[in-house]
Protein backbone atom coordinates (compact mmCIF):
# COMPACT_ATOMS: atom_id res chain seq x y z
CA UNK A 1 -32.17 5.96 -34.59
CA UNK A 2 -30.58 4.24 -31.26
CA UNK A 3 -31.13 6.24 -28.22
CA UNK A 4 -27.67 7.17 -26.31
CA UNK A 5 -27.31 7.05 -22.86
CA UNK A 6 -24.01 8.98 -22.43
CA UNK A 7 -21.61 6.18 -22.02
CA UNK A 8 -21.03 5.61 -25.85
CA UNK A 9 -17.30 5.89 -25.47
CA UNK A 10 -17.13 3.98 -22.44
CA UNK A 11 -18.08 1.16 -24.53
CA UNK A 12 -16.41 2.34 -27.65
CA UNK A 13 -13.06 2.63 -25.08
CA UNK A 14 -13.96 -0.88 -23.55
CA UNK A 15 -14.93 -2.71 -26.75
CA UNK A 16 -11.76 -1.56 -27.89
CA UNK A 17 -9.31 -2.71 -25.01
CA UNK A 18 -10.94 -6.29 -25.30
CA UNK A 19 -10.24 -6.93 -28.86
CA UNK A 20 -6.81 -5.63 -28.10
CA UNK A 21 -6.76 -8.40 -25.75
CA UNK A 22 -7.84 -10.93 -28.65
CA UNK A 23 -5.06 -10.27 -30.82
CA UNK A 24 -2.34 -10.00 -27.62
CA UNK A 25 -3.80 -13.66 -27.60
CA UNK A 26 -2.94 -14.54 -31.05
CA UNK A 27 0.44 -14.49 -30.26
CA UNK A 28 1.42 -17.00 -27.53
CA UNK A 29 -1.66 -19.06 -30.09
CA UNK A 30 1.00 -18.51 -32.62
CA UNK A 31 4.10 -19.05 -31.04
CA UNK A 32 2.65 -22.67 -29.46
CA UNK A 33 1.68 -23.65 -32.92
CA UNK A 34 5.05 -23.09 -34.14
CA UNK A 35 7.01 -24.52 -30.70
CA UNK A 36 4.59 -27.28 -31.76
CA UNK A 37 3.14 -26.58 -27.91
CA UNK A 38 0.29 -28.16 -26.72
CA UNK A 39 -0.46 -25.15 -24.94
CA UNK A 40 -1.73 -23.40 -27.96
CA UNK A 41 -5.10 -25.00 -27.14
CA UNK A 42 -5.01 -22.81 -23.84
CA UNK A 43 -5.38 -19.41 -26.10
CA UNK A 44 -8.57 -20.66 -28.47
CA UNK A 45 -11.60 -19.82 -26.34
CA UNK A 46 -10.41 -16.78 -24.58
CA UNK A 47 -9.69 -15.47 -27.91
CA UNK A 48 -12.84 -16.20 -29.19
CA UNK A 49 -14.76 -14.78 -26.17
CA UNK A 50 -12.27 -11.56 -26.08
CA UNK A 51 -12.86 -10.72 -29.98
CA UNK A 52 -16.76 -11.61 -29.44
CA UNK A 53 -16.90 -9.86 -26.69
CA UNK A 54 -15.27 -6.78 -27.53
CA UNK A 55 -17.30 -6.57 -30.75
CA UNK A 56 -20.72 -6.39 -29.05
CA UNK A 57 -19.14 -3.62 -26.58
CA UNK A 58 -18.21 -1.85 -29.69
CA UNK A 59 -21.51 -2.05 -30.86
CA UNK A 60 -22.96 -0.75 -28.00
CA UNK A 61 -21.02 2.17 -28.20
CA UNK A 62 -22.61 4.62 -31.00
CA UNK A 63 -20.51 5.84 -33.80
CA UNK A 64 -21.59 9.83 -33.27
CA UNK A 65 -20.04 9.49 -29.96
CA UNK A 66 -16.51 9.47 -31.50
CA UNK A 67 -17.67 13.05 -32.52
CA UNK A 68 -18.07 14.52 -28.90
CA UNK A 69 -15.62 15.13 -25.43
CA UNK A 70 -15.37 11.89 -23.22
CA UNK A 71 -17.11 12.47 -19.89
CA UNK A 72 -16.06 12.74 -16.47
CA UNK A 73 -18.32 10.23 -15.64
CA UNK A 74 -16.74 7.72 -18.59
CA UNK A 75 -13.59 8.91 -17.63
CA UNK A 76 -14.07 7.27 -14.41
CA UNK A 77 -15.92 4.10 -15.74
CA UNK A 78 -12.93 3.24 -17.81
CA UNK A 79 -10.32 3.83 -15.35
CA UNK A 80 -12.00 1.62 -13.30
CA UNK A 81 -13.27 -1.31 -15.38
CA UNK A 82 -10.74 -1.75 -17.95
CA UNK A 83 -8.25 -3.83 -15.35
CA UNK A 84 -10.70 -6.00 -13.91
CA UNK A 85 -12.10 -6.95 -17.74
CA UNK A 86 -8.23 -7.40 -18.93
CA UNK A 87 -7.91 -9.52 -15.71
CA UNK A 88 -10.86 -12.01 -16.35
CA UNK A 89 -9.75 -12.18 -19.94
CA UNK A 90 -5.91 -12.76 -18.97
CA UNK A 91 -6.52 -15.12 -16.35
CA UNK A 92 -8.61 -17.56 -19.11
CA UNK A 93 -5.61 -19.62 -20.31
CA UNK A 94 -4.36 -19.63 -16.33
CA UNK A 95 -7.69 -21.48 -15.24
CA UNK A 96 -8.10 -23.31 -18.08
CA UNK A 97 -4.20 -25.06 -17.99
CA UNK A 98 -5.18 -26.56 -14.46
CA UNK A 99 -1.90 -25.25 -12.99
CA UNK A 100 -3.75 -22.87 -10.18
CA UNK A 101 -5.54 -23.80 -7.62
CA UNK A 102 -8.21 -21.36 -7.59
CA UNK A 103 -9.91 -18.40 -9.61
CA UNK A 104 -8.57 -16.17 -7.10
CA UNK A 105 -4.99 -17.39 -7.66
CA UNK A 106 -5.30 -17.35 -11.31
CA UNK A 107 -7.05 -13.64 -10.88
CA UNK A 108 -4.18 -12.51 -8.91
CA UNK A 109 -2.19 -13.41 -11.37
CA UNK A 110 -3.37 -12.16 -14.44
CA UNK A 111 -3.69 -8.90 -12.39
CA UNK A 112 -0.23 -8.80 -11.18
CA UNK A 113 1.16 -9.21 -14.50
CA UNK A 114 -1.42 -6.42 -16.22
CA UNK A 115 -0.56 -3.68 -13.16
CA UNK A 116 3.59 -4.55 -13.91
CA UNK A 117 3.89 -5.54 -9.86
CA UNK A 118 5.49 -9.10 -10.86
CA UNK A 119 4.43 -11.10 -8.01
CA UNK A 120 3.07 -14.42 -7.92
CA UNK A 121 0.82 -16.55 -6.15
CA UNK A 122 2.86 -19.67 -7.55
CA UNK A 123 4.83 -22.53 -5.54
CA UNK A 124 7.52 -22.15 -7.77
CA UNK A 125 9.38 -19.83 -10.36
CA UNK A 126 7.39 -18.78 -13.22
CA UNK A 127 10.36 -20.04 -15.23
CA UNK A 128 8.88 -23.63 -14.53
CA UNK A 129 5.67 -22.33 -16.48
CA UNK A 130 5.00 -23.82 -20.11
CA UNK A 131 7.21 -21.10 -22.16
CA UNK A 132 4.03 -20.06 -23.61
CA UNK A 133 2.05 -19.15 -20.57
CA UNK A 134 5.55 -17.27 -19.84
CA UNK A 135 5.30 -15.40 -22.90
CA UNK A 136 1.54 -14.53 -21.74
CA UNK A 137 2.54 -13.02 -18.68
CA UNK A 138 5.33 -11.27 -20.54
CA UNK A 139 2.75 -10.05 -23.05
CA UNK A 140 -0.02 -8.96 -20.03
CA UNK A 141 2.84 -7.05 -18.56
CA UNK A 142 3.95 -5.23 -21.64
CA UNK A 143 0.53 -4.37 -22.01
CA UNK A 144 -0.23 -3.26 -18.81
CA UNK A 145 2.18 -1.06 -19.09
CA UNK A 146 1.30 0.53 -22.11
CA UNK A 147 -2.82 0.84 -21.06
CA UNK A 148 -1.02 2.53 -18.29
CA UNK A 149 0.52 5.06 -19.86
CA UNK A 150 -2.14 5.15 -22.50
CA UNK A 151 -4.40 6.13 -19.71
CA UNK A 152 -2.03 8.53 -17.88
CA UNK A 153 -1.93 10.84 -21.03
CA UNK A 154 -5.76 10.17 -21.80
CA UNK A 155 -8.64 9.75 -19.76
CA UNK A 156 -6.52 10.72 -16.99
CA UNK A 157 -6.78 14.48 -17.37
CA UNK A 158 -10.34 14.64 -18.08
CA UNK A 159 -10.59 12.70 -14.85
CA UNK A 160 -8.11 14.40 -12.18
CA UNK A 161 -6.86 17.35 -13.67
CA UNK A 162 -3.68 15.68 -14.33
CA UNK A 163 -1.99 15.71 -10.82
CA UNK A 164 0.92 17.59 -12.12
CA UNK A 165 0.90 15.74 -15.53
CA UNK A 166 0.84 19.24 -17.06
CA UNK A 167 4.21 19.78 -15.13
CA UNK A 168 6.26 17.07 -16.14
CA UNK A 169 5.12 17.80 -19.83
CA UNK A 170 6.96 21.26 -19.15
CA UNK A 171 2.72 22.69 -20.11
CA UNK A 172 3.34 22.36 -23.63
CA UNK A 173 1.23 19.18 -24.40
CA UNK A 174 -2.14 19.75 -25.21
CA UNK A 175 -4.59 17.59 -23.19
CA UNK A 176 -8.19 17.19 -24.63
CA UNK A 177 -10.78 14.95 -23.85
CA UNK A 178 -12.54 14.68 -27.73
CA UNK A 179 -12.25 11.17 -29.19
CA UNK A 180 -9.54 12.17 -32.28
CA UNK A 181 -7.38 13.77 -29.72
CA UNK A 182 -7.19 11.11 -27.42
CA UNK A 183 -6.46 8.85 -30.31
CA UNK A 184 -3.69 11.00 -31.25
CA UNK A 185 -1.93 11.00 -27.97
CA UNK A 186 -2.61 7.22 -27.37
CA UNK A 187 -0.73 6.42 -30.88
CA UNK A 188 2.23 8.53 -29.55
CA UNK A 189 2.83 7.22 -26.70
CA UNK A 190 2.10 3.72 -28.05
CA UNK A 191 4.99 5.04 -30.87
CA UNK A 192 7.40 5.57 -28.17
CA UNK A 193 6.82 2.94 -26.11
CA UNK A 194 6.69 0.31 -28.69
CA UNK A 195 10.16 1.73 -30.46
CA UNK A 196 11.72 2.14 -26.80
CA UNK A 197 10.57 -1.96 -26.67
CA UNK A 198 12.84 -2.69 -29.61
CA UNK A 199 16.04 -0.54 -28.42
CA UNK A 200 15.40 -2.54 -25.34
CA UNK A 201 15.36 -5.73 -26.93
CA UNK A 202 18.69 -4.65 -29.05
CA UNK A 203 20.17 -3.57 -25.75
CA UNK A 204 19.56 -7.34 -23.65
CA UNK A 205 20.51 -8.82 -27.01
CA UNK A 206 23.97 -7.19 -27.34
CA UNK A 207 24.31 -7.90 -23.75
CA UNK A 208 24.49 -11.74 -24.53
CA UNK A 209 20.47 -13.11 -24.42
CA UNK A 210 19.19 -15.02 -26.81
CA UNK A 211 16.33 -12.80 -28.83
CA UNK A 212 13.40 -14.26 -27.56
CA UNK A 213 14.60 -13.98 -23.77
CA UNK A 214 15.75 -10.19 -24.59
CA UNK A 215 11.99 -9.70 -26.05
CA UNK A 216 10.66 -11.02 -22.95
CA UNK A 217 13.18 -8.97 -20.86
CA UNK A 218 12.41 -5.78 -22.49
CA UNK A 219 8.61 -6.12 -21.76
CA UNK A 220 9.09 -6.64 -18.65
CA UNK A 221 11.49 -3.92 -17.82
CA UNK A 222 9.36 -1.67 -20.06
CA UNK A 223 6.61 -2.42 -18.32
CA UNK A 224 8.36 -2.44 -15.11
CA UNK A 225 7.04 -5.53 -14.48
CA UNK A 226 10.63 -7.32 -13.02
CA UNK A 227 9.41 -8.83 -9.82
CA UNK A 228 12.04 -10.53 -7.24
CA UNK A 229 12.12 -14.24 -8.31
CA UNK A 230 11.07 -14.37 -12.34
CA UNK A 231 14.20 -13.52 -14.86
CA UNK A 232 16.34 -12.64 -11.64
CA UNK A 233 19.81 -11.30 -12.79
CA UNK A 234 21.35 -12.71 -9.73
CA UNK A 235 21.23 -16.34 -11.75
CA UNK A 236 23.35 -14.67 -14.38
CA UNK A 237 26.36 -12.83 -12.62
CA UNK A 238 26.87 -10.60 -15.36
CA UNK A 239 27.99 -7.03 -15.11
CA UNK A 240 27.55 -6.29 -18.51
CA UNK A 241 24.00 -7.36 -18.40
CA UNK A 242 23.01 -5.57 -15.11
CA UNK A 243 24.70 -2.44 -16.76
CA UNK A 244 22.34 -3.15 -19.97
CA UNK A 245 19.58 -3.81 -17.85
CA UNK A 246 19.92 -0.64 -15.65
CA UNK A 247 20.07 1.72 -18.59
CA UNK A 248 16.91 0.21 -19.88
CA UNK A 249 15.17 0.66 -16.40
CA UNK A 250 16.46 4.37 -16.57
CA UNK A 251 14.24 4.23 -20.43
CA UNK A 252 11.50 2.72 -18.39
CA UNK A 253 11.53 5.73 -15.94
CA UNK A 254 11.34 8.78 -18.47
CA UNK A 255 8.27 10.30 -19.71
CA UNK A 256 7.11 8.68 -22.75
CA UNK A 257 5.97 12.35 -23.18
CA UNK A 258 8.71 14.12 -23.22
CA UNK A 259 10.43 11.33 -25.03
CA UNK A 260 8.17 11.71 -27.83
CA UNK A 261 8.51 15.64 -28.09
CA UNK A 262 12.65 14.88 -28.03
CA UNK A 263 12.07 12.43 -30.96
CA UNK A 264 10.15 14.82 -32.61
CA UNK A 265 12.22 17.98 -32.43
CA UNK A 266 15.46 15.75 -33.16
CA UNK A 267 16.76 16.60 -29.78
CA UNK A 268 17.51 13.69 -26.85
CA UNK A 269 19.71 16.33 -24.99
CA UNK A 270 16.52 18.47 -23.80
CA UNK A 271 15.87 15.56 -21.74
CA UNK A 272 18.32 16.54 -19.24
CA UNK A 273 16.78 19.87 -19.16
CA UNK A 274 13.71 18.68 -17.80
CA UNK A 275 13.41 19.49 -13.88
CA UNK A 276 12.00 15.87 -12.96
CA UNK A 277 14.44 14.25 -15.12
CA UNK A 278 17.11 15.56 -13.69
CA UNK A 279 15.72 15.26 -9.81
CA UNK A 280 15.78 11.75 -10.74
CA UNK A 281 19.10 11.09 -11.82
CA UNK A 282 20.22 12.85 -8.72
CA UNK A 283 17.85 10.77 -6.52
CA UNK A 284 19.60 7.66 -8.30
CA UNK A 285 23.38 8.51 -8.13
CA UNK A 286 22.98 9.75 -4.18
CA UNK A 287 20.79 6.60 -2.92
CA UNK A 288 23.03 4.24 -4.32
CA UNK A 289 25.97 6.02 -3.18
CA UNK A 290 24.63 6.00 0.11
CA UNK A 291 23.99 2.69 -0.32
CA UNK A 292 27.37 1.44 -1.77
CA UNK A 293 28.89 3.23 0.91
CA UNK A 294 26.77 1.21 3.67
CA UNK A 295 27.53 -1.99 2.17
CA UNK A 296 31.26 -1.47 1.75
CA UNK A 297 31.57 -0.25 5.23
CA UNK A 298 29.31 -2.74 7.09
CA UNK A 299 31.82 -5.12 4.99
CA UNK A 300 28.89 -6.77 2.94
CA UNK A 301 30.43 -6.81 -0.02
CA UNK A 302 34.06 -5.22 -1.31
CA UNK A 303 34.29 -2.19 -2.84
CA UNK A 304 33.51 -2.30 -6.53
CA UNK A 305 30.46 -5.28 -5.61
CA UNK A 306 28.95 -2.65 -3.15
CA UNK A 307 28.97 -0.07 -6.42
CA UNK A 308 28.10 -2.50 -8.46
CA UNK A 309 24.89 -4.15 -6.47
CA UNK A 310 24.02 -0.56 -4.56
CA UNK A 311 23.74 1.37 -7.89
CA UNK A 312 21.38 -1.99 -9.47
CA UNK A 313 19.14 -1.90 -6.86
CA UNK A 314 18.69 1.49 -6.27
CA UNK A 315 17.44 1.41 -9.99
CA UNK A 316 15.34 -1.39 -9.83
CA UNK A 317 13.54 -0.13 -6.85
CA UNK A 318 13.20 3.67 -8.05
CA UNK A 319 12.13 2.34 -11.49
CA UNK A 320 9.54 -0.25 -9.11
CA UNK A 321 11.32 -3.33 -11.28
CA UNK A 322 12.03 -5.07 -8.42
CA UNK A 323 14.67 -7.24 -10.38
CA UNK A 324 17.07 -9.21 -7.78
CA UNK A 325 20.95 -9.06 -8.81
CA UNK A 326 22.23 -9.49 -4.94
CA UNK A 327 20.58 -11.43 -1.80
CA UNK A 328 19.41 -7.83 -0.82
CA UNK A 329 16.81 -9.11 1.78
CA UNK A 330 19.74 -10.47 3.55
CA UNK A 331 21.75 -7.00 3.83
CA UNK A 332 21.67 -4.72 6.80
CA UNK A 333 18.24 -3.35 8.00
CA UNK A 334 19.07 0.04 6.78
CA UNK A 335 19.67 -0.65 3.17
CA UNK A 336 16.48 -2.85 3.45
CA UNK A 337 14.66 0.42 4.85
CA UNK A 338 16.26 2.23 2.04
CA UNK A 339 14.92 0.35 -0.69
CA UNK A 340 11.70 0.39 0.43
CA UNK A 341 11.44 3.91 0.89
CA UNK A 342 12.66 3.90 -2.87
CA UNK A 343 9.22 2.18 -4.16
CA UNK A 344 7.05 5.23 -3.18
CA UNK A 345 9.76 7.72 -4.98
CA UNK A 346 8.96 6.06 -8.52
CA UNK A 347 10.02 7.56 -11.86
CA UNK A 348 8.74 9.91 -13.64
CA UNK A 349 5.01 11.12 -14.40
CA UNK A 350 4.08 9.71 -17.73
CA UNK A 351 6.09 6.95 -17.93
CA UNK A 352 4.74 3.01 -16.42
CA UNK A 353 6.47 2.92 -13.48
CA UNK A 354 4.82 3.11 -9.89
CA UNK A 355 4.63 5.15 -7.24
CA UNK A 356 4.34 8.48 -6.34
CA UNK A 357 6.41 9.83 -9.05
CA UNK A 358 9.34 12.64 -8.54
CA UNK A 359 7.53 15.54 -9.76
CA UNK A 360 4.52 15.57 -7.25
CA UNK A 361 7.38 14.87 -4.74
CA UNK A 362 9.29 18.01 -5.54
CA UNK A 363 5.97 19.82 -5.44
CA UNK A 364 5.46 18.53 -2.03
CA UNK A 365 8.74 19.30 -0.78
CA UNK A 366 8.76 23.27 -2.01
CA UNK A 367 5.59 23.40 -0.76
CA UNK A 368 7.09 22.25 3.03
CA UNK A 369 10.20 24.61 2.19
CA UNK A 370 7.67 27.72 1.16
CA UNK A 371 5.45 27.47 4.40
CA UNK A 372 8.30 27.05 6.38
CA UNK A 373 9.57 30.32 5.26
CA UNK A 374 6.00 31.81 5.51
CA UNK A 375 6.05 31.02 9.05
CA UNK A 376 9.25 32.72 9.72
CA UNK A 377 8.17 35.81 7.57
CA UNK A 378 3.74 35.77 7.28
CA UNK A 379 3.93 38.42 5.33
CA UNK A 380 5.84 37.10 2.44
CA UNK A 381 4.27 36.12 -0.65
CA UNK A 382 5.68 32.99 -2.14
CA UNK A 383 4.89 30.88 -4.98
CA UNK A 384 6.30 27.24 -5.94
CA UNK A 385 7.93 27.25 -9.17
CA UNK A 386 8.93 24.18 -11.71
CA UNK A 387 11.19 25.49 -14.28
CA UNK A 388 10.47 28.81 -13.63
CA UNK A 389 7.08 28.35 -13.76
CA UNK A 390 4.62 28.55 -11.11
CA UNK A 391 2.51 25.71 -10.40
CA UNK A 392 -1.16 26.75 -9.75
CA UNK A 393 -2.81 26.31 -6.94
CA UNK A 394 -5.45 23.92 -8.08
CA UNK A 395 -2.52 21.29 -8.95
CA UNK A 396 -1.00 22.25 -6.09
CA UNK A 397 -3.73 21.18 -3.53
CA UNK A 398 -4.60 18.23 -6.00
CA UNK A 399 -1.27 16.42 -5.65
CA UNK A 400 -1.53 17.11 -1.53
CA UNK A 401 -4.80 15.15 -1.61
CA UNK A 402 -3.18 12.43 -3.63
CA UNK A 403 -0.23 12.11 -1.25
CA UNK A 404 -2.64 12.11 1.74
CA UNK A 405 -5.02 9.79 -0.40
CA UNK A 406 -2.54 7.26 -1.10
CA UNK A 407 -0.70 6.80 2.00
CA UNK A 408 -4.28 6.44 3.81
CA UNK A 409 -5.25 3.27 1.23
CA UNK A 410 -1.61 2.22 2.06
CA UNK A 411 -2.11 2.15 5.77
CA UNK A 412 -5.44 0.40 5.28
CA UNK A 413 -3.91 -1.91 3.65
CA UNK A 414 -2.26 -3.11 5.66
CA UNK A 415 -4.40 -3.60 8.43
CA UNK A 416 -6.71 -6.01 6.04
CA UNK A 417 -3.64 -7.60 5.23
CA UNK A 418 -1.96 -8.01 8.65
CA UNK A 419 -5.11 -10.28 9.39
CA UNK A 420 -4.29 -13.28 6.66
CA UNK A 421 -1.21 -14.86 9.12
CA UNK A 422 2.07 -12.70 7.77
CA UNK A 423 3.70 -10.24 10.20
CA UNK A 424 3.03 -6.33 10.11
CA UNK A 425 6.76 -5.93 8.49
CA UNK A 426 5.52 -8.64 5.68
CA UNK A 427 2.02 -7.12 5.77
CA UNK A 428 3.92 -3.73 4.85
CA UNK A 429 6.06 -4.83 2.16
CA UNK A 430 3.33 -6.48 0.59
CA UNK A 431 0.99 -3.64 0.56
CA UNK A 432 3.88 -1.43 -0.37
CA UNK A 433 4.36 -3.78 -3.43
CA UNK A 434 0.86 -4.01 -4.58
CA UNK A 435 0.50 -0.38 -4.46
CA UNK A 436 3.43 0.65 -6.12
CA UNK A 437 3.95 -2.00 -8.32
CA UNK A 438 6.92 -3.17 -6.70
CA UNK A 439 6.24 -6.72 -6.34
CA UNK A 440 10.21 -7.27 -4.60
CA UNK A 441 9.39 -4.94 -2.13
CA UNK A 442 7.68 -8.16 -0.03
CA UNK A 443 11.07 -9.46 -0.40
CA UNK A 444 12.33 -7.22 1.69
CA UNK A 445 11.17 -8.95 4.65
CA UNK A 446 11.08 -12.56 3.80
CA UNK A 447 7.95 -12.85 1.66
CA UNK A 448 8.74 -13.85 -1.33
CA UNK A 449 5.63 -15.93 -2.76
CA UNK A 450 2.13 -15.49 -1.98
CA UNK A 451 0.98 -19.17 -2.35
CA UNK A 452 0.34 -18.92 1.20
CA UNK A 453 -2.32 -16.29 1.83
CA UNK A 454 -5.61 -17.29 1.71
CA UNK A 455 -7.91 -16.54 -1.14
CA UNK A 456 -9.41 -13.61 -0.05
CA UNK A 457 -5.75 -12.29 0.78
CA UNK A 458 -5.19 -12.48 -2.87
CA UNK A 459 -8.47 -11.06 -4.31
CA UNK A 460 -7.79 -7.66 -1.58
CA UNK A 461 -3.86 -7.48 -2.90
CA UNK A 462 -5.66 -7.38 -6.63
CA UNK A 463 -7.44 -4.98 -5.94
CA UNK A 464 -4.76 -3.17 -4.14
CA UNK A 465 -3.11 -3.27 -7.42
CA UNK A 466 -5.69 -1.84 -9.36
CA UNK A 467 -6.13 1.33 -6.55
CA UNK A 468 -2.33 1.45 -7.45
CA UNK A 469 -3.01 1.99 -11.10
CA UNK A 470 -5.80 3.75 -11.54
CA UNK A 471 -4.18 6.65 -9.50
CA UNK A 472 -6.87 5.91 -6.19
CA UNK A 473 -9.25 9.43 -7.09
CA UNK A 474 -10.91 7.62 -9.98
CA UNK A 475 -11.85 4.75 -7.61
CA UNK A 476 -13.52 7.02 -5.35
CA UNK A 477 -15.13 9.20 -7.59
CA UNK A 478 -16.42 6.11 -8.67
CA UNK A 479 -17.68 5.25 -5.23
CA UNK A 480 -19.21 8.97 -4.88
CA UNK A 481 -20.72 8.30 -7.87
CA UNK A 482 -22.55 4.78 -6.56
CA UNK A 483 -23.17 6.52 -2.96
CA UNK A 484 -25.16 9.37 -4.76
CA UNK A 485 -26.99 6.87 -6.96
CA UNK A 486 -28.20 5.15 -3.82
CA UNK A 487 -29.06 7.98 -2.08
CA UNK A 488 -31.61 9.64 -5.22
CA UNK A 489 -33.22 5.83 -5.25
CA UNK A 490 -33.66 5.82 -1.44
């Protein structure tokens, strides 16, 4: 009988992820052999190493562990290195085509399209790509995304105590940390999000793509994965498209959770009942009326252009898309501001998107409201409340330590980053990309490509990205947990 040593699912979990990664392979493999590619050489070995690889991680994992409650500490293990393996194996056909310079370029690559921030490290357009390395990163991305998500209603829990997941699922989802459960609520939200992928598709295709381009599309909005440069709707000039493409963002920034209980109950309206949902749509239609009305008024653009480009890129950078459909980082400084103010906001909990997310936002700003009126009146008693509910304390002071959490790592970010040659306004949009998965956001002030920072600029952005998605407390518990490991050896 093998001896465990408490990380059984850890492996199971990781063993897992990488033959996932094997057959996500087997399709651009596919796809070259019948394009008649001679890329489809690219996709052999890392196949073969993902599927070998993730076979002896699944034997390392014992099969009475599927019986028991993940563990804190496996929690945190798998939050952390799931990206990097998903990285090394999505960066194989990268190094192996020649086309990048470096493993660090190829790295930051693979990691930008697996955390959906759409940058690249590139001298040109990912369009220019072999198709099939395209359909790779379109793949990564729509993967990503889903692990993501996955994660969010998973391990996540078990991890941080949700950080107001519990909230946005209106406390009616049951989070549990044994194996069969977590299976369960990773083939819902995989459900959702892979039926929500063909609607999206249907959607781009009605709007006039071809339907492998509206596959692609729909991944990467899924995923929100856009970026500033690759499949940029400002090459197209079509309203009907941006209109197709901004209700799929608005898909991309619901809760696959709450999605999935609307589905199941037969029900779509209850959406709009949902507190966050409906803080978002409002956050939407009064930026970008804000916007349209600066643009108009400044005399940017005329009046139906300024509705039509303030209301697409207000959703592109709430949804942290990034997707380009108007020269935006040549409009006045205060829409610039505006839109990158609008990459911290994010969607919703529980769906891929970045950012802070609108629910832990609302708590934050009751909570302001509430001490505010404690001041004026110390006596008062006063509780925050999300649909009539009130939140508890513990999630409460949870999502404060997140907020103060994340804009630290944002701020230190920067710094590191200030040092590779780029200005502190460049040095902010960048970290403000790579942390929100808002890859435009660099845009905003004229850095577009990243084929200019130095290599160890790149590897620090990827794992910028990575702090952004695994939520920044699993990455120090992590830490805590190497720092008190030292300190029983010592």
């Amino acid at each position: 009988m093998r001896k465990e040593n408490g990380l059984e699912l850890f492996w199971l979990l990781m063993g897992q992820m990488s033959i996932l990664m094997a057959g996500a392979l087997l399709v651009p493999f596919l796809a070259a052999l019948i394009w008649q590619d001679k890329e489809a050489l690219l996709f052999v070995l890392p196949m073969l190493f993902a599927y070998g690889l993730g076979k002896k991680l699944l034997e390392m994992g014992a099969a009475e562990g599927r019986q028991r409650q993940l563990t804190i500490k496996e929690g945190v293990f798998f939050m952390a290195y799931v990206w990097p393996l998903m990285g090394i194996i999505g960066l194989m056909p990268y190094a192996i085509s020649g086309l990048f310079p470096s493993f660090s370029a190829a790295f930051f690559e693979a990691m930008s399209s697996l955390t959906t921030t759409g940058l690249s490290c590139l001298p040109y357009d990912r369009l220019e790509l072999p198709r099939t390395l395209t359909l790779w990163h379109s793949i990564m991305s729509w993967l990503g995304g889903l692990t993501f998500v996955v994660v969010m209603v998973t391990v996540l829990p078990q991890v941080s105590g949700c950080f107001g997941l519990t909230l946005s699922a209106r406390q009616s989802i049951f989070f549990s940390p044994v194996w069969n459960r977590m299976a369960q609520s990773a083939r819902q939200g995989t459900t959702v999000y892979a039926v929500l992928t063909v609607v999206a598709t249907g959607i781009y295709y009605l709007a006039g793509l071809n339907p492998f381009e509206a596959l692609v599309r729909a991944m990467l909005t899924l995923s929100s994965s856009g970026g500033s440069s690759v499949y940029a709707f400002i090459y197209y000039n079509s309203p009907v498209l941006e209109l197709a493409a901004m209700v799929v963002m608005l898909m991309s920034s619901l809760s696959l959770l709450l999605v999935w209980k609307a589905w199941k109950v037969r029900k779509p309206f209850m959406l709009l009942q949902d507190t966050e949902i409906r803080n978002f749509l409002l956050v939407v239609l009064g930026v970008g009326a804000v916007l349209a009305s600066h643009l108009y008024l400044t005399g940017t653009y005329d009046f139906l252009e300024s509705l039509r480009y303030g209301y697409f890129q207000t959703m592109s950078f709430i949804s942290t898309n990034g997707f380009v459909v108007a020269p935006f980082w040549a409009w006045p400084s205060f829409d610039r501001y505006v839109l990158f103010l609008l990459v911290f906001v994010g969607g919703c909990i529980g769906s891929a998107t970045g950012g802070l997310k609108i629910m832990r936002l609302l708590v934050l700003f009751r909570l302001s409201w509430a001490e505010m009126r404690r001041t004026l009146h110390p006596r008062m008693v006063l509780s925050i409340k999300v649909d009539h509910l009130p939140v508890p304390d513990k999630i409460v002071g949870r999502i404060l330590a997140f907020f103060f959490l994340y804009m630290t790592v944002f701020f230190v970010f920067v710094m590191l980053l200030s040092l590779s040659g780029i200005s502190i306004m460049q040095a902010l949009g960048l970290a403000a990309g790579c942390l929100t998965s808002t890859g435009a956001s660099s845009a905003l002030f004229g850095l577009e490509n990243l084929h200019i920072l130095p290599d160890w600029a790149k590897l620090v952005c990827s794992l910028l990205m990575v702090l952004g998605r695994v939520e920044i407390f699993s990455f120090l518990v992590l830490i805590d947990m190497g720092r008190r490991n030292i300190q029983k050896r010592w």
